[in-house]
N, C-alpha and C. Protein backbone atom coordinates (compact mmCIF):
# COMPACT_ATOMS: atom_id res chain seq x y z
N UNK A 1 -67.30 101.09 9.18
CA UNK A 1 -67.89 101.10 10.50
C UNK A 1 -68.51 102.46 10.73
N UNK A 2 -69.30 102.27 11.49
CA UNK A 2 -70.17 103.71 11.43
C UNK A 2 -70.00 104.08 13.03
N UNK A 3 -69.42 105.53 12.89
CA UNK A 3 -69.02 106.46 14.45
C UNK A 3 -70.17 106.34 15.06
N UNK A 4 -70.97 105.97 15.01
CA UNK A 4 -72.09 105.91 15.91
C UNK A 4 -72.24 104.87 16.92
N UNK A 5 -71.79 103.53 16.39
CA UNK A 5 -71.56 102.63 16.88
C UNK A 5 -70.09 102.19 17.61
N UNK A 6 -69.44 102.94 17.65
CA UNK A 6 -68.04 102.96 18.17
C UNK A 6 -68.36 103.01 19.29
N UNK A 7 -67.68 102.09 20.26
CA UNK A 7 -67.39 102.15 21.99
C UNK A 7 -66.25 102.74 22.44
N UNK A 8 -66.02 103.46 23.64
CA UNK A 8 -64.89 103.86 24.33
C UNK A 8 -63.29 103.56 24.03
N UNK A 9 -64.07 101.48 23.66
CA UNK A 9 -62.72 100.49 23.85
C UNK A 9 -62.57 100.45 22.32
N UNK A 10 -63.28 100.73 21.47
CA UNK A 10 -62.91 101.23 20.26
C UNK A 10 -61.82 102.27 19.78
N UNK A 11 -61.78 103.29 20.25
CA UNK A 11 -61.49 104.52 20.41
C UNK A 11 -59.94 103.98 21.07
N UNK A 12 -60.23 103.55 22.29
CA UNK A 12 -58.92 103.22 22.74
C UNK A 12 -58.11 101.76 21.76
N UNK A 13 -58.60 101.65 21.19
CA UNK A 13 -57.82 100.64 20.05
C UNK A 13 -57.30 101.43 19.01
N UNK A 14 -58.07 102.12 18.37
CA UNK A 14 -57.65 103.09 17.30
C UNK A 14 -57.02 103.92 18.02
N UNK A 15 -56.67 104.64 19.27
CA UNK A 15 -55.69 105.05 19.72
C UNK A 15 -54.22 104.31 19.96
N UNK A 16 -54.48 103.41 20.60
CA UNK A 16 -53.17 102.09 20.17
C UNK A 16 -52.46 101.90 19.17
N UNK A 17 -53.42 101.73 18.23
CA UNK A 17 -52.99 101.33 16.95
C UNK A 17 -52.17 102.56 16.69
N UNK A 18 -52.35 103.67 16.75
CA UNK A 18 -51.75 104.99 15.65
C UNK A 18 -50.67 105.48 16.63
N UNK A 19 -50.57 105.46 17.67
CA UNK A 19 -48.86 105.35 18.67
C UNK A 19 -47.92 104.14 18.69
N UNK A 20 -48.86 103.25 18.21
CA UNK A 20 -47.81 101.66 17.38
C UNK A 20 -47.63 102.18 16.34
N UNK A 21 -48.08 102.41 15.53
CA UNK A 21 -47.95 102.68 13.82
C UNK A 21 -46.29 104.34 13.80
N UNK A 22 -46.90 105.17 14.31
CA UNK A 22 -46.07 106.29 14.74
C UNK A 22 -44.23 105.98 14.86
N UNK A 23 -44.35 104.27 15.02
CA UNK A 23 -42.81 103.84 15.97
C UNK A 23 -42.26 103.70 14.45
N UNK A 24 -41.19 103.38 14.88
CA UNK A 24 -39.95 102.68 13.94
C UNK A 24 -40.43 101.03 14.34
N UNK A 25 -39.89 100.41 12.82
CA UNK A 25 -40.22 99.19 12.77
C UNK A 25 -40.25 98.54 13.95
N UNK A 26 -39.05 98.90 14.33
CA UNK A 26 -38.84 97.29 15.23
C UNK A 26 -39.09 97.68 16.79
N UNK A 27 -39.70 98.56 16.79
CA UNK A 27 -40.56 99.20 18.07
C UNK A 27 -41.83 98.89 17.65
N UNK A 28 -42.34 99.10 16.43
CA UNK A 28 -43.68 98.39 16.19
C UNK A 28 -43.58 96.95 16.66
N UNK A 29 -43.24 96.10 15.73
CA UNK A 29 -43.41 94.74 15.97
C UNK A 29 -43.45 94.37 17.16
N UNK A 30 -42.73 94.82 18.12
CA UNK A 30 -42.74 94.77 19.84
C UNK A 30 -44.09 95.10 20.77
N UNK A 31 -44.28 96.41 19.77
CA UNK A 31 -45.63 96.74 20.75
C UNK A 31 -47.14 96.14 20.05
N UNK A 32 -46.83 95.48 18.95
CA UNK A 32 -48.02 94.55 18.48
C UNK A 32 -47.93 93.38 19.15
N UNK A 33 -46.90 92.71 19.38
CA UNK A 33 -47.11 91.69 20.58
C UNK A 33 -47.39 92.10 21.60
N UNK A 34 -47.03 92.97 22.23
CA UNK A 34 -47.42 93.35 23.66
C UNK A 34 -49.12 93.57 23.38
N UNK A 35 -49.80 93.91 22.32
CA UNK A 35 -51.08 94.37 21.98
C UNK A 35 -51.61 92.99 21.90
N UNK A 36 -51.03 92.19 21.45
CA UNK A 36 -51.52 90.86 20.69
C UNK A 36 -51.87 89.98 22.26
N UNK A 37 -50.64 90.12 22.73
CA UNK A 37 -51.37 89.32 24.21
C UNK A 37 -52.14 90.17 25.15
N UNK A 38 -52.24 91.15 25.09
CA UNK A 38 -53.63 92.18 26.14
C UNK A 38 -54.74 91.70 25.56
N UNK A 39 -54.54 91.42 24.33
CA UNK A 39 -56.29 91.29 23.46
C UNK A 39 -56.51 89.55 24.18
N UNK A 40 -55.36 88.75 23.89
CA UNK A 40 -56.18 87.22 24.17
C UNK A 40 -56.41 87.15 25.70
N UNK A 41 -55.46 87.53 26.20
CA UNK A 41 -55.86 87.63 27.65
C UNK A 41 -57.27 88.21 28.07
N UNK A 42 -57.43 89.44 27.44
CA UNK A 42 -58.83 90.27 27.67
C UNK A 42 -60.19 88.94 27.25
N UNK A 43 -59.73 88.30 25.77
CA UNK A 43 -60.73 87.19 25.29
C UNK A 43 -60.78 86.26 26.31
N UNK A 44 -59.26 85.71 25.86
CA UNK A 44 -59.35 83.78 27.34
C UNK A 44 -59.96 84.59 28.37
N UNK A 45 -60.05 85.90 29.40
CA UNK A 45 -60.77 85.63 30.38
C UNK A 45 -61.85 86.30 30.61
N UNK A 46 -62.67 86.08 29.18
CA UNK A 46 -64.17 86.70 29.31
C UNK A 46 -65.02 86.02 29.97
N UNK A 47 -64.56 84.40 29.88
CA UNK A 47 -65.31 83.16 29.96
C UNK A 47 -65.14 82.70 31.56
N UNK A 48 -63.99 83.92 32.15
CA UNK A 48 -64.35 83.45 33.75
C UNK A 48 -64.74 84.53 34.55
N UNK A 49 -65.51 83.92 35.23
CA UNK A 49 -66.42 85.10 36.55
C UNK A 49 -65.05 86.01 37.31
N UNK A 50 -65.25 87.21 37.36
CA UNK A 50 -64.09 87.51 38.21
C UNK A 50 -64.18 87.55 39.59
N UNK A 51 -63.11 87.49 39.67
CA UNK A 51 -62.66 86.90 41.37
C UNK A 51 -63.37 88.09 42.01
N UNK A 52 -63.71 87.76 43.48
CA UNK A 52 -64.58 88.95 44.47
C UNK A 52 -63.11 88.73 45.82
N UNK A 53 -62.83 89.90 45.56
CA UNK A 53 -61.31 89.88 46.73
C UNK A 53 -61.83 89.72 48.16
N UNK A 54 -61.01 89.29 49.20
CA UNK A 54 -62.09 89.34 50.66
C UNK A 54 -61.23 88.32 50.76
């Protein structure tokens, strides 16, 4: 991948990743699920308009 093309939310993934990686096993595996559902959640709700509060 080329640094040029890297986004913010890039950056903040590869930051994620290397304070997960940093843990002891079984503190990893925990915080890759916790990672694993922020990501589908972030996907499943690309596809809906967000709410306007009021």
């Amino acid at each position: 991948m080329n640094t040029e093309d890297q986004t913010p939310l890039d950056d903040a993934l590869v930051s994620t990743l290397a304070v997960i990686e940093a843990q002891p096993l079984e503190a990893r595996a925990a915080a890759y699920v916790q990672l694993h559902e922020q990501l589908r959640e972030r996907l499943e709700g690309g596809d809906v308009p967000a709410q306007v509060a009021g």
